[in-house]
C-alpha atoms as a PDB file:
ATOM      1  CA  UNK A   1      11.380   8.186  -4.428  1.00  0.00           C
ATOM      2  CA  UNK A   2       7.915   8.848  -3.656  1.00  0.00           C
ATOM      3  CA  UNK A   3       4.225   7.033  -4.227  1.00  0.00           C
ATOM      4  CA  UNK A   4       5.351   4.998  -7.026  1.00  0.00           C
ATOM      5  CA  UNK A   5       8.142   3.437  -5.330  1.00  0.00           C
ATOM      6  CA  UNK A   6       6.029   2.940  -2.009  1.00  0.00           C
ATOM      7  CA  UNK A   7       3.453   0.759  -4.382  1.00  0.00           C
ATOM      8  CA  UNK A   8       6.125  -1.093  -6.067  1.00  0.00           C
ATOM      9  CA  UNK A   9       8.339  -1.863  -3.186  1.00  0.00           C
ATOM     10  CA  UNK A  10       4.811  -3.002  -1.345  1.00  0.00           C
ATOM     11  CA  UNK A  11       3.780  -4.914  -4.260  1.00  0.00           C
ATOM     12  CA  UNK A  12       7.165  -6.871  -4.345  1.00  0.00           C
ATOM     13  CA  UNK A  13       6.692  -7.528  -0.636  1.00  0.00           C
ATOM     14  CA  UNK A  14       3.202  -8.946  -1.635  1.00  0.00           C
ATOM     15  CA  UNK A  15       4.403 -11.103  -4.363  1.00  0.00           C
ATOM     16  CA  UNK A  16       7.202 -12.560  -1.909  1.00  0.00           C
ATOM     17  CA  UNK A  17       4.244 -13.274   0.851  1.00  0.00           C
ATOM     18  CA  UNK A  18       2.118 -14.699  -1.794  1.00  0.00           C
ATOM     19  CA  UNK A  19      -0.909 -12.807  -1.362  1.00  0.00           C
ATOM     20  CA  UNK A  20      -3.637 -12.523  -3.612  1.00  0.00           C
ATOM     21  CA  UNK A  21      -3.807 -10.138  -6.553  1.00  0.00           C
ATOM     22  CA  UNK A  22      -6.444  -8.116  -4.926  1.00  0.00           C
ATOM     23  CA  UNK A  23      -4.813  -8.180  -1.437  1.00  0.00           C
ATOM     24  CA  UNK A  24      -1.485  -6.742  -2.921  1.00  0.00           C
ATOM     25  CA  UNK A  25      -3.504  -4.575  -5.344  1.00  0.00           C
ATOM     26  CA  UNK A  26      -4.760  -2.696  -1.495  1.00  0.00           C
ATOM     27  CA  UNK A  27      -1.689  -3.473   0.103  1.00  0.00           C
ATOM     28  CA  UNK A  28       0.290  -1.467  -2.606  1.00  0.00           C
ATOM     29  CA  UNK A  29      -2.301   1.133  -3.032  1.00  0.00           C
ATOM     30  CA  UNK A  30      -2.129   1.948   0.890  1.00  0.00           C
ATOM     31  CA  UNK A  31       1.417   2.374   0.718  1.00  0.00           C
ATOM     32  CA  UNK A  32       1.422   4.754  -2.108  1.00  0.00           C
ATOM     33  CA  UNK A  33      -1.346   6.676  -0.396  1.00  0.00           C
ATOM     34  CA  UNK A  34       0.263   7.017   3.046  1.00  0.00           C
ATOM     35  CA  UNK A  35       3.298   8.266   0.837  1.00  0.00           C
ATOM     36  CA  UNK A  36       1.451  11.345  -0.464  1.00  0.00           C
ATOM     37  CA  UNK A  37       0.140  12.551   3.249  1.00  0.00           C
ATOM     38  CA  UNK A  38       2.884  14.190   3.485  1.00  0.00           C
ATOM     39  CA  UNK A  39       6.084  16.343   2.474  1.00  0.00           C
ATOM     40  CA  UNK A  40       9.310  14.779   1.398  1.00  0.00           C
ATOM     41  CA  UNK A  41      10.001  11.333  -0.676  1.00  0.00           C
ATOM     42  CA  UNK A  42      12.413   9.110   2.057  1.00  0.00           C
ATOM     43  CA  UNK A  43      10.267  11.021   4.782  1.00  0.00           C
ATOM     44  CA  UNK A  44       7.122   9.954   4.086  1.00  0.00           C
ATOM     45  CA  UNK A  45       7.882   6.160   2.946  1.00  0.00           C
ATOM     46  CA  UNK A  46       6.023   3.493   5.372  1.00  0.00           C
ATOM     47  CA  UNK A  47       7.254   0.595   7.218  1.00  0.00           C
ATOM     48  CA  UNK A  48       4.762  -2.476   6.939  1.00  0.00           C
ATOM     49  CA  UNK A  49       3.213  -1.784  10.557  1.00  0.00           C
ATOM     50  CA  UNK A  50       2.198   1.887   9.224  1.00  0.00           C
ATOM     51  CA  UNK A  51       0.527   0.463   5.969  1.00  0.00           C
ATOM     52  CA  UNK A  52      -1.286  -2.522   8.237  1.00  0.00           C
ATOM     53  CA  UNK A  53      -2.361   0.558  10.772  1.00  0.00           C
ATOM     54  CA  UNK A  54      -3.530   2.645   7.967  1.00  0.00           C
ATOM     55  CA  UNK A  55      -5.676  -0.680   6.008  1.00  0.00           C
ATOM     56  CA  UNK A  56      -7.134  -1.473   9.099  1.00  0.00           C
ATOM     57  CA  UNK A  57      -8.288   1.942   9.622  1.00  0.00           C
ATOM     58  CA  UNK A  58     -10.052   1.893   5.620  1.00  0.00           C
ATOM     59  CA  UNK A  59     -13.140   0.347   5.064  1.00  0.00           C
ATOM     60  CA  UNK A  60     -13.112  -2.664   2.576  1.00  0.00           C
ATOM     61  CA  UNK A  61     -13.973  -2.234  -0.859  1.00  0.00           C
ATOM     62  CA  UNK A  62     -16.720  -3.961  -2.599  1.00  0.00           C
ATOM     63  CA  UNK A  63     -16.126  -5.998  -5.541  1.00  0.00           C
ATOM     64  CA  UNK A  64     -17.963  -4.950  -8.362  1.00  0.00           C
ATOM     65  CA  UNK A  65     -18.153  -7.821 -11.602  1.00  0.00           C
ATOM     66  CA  UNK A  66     -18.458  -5.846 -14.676  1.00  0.00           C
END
């Protein structure tokens, strides 16, 4: 357990709520990222109110068209 299976379990999550690709996309990518601030795989993996605290915390990213 560790990043990979905070993004995935976050990006099933998303799928279930329906959000948009992009949403889930920063949804999962918080979760991952909150799971690397720290020591241990279990110990570190968030709950949904951490990974809302943490996004709301972030400032937005622009989308760039290529």
């Amino acid at each position: 357990m560790g990043a990979g299976d905070a993004f995935h379990g976050a990006f099933c999550s998303g799928l279930i709520n329906q959000l948009s690709f992009r949403d889930n996309m920063l949804l999962s990518s918080a979760a991952g990222a909150i799971c690397c601030q720290g020591l241990g795989a279990r110990e570190t993996l968030p709950d949904m109110t951490t990974v809302m605290n943490f996004m709301a915390g972030q400032p937005k990213p622009e989308i760039r068209r290529l």
